[in-house]
N, C-alpha and C. Protein backbone atom coordinates (compact mmCIF):
# COMPACT_ATOMS: atom_id res chain seq x y z
N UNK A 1 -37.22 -1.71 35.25
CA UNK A 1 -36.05 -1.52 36.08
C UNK A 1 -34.79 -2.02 35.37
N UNK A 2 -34.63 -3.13 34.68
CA UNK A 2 -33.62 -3.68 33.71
C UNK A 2 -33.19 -2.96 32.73
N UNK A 3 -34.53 -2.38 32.38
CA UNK A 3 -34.33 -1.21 31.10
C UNK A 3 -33.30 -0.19 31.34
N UNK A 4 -33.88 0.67 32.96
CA UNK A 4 -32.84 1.18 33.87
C UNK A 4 -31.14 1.00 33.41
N UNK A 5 -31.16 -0.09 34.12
CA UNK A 5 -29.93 -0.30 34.24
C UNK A 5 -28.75 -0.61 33.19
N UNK A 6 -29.52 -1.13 32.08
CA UNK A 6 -29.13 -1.39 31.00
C UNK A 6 -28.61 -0.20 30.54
N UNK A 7 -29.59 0.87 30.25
CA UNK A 7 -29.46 2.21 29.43
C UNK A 7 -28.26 2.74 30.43
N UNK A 8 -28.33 2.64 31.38
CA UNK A 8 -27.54 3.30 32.58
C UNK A 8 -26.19 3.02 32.51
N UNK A 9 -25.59 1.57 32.14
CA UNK A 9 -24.30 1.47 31.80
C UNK A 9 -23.59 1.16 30.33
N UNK A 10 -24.61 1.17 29.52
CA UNK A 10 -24.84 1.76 28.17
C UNK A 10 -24.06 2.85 27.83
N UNK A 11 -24.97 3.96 28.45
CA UNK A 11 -24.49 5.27 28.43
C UNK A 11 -22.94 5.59 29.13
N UNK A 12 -22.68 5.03 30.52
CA UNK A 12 -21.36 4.98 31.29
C UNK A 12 -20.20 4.70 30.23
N UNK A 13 -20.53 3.16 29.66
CA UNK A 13 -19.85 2.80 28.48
C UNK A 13 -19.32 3.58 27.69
N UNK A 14 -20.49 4.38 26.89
CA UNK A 14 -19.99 5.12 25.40
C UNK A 14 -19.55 6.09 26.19
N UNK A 15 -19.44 6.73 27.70
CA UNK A 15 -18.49 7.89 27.98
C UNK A 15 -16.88 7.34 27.89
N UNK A 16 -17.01 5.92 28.43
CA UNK A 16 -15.93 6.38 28.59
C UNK A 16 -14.99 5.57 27.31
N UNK A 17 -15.82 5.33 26.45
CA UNK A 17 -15.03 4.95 24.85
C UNK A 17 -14.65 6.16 24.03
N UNK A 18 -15.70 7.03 24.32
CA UNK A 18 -15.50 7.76 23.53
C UNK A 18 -14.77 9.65 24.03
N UNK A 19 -14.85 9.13 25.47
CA UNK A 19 -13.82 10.95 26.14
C UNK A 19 -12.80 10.38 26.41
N UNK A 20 -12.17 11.82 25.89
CA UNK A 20 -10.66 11.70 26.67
C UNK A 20 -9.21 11.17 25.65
N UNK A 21 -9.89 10.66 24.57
CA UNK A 21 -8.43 10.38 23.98
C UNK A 21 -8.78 10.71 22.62
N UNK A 22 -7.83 11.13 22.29
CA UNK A 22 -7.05 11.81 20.99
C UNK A 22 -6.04 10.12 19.79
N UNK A 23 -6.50 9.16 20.04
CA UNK A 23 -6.07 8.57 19.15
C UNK A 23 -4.25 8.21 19.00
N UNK A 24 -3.66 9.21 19.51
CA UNK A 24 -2.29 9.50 19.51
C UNK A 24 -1.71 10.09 19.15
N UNK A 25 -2.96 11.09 18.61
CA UNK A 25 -2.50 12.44 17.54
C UNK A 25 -1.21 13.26 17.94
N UNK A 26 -1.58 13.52 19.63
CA UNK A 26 -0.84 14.75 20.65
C UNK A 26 0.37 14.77 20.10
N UNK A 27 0.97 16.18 20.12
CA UNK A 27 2.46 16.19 20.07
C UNK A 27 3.00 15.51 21.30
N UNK A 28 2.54 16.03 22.37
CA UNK A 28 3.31 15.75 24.00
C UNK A 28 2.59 14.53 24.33
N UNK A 29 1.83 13.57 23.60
CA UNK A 29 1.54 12.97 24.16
C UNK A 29 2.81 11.19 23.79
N UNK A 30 1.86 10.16 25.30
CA UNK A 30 3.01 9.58 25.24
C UNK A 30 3.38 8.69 24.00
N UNK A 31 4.77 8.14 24.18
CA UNK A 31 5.15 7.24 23.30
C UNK A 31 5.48 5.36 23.85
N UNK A 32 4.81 5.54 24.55
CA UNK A 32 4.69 4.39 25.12
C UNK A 32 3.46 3.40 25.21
N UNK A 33 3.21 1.98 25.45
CA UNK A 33 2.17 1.05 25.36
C UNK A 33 2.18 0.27 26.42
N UNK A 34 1.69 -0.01 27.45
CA UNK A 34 1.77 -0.98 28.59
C UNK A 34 0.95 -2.08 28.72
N UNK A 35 0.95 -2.89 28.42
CA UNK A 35 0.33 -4.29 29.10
C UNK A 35 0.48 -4.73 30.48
N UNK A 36 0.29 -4.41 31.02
CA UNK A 36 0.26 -4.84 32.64
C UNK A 36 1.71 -5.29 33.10
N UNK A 37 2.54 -4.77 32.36
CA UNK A 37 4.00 -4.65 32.90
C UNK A 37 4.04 -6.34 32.27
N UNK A 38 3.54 -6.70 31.61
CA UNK A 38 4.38 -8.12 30.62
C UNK A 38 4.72 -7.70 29.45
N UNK A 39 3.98 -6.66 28.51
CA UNK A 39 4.50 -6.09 27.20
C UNK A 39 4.90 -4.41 27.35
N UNK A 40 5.58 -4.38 26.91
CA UNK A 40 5.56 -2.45 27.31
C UNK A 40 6.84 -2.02 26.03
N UNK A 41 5.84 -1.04 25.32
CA UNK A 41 6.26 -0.58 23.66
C UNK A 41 6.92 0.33 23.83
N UNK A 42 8.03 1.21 23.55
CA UNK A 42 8.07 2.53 23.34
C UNK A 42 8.87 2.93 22.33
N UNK A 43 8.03 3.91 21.42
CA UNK A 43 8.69 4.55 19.90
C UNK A 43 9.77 5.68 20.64
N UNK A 44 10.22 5.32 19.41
CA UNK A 44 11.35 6.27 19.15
C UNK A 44 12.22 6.92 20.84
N UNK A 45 12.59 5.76 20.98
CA UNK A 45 13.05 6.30 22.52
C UNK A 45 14.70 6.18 22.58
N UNK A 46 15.11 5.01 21.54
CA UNK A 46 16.99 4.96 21.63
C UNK A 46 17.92 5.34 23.09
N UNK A 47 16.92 5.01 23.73
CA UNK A 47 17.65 4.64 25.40
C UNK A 47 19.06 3.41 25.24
N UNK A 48 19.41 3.45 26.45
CA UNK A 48 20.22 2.09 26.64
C UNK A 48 19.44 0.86 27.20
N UNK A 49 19.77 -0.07 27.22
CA UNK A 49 18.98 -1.10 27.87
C UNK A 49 19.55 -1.04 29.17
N UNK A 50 19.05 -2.00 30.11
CA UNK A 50 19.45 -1.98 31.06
C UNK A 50 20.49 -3.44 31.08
N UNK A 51 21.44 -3.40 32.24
CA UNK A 51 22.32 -4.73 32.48
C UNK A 51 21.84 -5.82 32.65
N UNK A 52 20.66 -5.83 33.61
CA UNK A 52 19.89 -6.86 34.00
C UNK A 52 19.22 -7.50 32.87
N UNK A 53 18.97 -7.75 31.80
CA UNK A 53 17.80 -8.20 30.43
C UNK A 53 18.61 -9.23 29.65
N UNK A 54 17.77 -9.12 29.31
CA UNK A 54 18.29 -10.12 27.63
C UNK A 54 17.90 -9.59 26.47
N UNK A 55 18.86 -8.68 26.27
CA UNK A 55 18.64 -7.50 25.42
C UNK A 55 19.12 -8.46 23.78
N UNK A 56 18.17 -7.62 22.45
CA UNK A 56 18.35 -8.73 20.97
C UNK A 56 18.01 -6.99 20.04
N UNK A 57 18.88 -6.67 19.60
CA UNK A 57 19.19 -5.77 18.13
C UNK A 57 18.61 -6.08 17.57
N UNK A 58 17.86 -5.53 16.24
CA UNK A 58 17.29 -5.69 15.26
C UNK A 58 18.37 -5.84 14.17
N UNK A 59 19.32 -5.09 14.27
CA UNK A 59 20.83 -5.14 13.49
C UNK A 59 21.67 -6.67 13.98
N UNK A 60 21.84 -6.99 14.87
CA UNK A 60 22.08 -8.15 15.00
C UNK A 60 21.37 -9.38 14.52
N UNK A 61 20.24 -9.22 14.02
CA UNK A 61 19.06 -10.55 13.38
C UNK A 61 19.36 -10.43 11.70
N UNK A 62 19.19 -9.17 11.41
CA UNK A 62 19.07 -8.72 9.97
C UNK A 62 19.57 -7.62 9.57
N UNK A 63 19.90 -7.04 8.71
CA UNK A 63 20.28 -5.65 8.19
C UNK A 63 18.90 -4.45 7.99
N UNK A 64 19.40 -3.55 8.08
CA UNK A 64 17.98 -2.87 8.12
C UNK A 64 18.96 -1.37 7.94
N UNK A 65 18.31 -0.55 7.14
CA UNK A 65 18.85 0.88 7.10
C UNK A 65 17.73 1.83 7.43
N UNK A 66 16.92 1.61 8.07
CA UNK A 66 15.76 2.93 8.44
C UNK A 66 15.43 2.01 9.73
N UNK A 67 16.04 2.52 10.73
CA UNK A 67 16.15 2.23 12.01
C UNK A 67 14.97 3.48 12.62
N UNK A 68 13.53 3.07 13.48
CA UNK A 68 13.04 3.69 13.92
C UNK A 68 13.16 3.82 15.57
N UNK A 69 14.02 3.08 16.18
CA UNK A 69 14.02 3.20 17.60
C UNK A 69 13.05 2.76 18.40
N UNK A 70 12.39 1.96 18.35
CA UNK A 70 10.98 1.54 19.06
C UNK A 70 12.37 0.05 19.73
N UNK A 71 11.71 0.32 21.33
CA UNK A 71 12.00 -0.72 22.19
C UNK A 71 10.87 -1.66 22.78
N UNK A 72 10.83 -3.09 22.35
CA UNK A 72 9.71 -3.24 23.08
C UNK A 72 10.69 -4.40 24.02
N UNK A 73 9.73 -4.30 25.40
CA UNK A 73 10.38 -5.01 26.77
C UNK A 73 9.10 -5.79 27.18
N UNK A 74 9.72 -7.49 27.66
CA UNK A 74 8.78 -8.55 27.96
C UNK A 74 8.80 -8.89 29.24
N UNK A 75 8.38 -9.19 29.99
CA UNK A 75 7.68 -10.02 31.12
C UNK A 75 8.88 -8.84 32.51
N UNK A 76 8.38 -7.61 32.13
CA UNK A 76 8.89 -6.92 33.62
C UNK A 76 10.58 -6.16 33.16
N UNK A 77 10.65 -6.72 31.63
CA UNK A 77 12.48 -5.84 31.65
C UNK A 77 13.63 -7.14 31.73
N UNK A 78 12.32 -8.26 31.65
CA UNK A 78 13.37 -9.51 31.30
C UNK A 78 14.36 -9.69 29.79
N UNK A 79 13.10 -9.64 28.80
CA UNK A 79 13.73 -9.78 27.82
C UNK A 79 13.76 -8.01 26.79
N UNK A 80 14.86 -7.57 26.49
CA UNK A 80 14.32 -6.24 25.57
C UNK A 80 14.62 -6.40 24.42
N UNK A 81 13.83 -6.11 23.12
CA UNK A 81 14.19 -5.96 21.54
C UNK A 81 14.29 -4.68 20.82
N UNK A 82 15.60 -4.21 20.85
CA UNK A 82 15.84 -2.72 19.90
C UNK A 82 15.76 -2.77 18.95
N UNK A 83 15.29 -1.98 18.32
CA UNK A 83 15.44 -1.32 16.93
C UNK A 83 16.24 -0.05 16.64
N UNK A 84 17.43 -0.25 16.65
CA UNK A 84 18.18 0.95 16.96
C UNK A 84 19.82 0.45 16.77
């Protein structure tokens, strides 16, 4: 019966590791990363920040000439870091 159950979510397991995603290949697919709304990534997006944050440039820390646009935002949209 252990054997059962074992093999049983075994198998559940490798479905669901292995359907359904593409790695990030997609054209349309997203450009974003979420951590439970404490980390949240997104490439190439060159939005504005919002008023509310504590928004930090990547151009303001250091010089940089190949600016890729990735925003990442901490603990809910408290703190945001551009690259842009």
């Amino acid at each position: 019966m252990r054997i059962k159950i074992i093999a049983l979510l075994s198998l559940s397991f490798a479905a669901l590791v292995f359907t359904g995603c593409d790695g990030g290949s997609a054209q349309m697919g997203p450009k974003e990363a979420h951590l439970l709304g404490v980390a949240k990534v997104e490439k190439a997006s060159y939005q504005a920040t919002r008023p509310a944050t504590f928004a930090v440039s990547t151009d303001e820390l250091y010089t940089r000439k190949n600016f890729d646009g990735t925003k990442a935002t901490f603990l809910w949209g408290l703190f945001t870091f551009t690259d842009y």
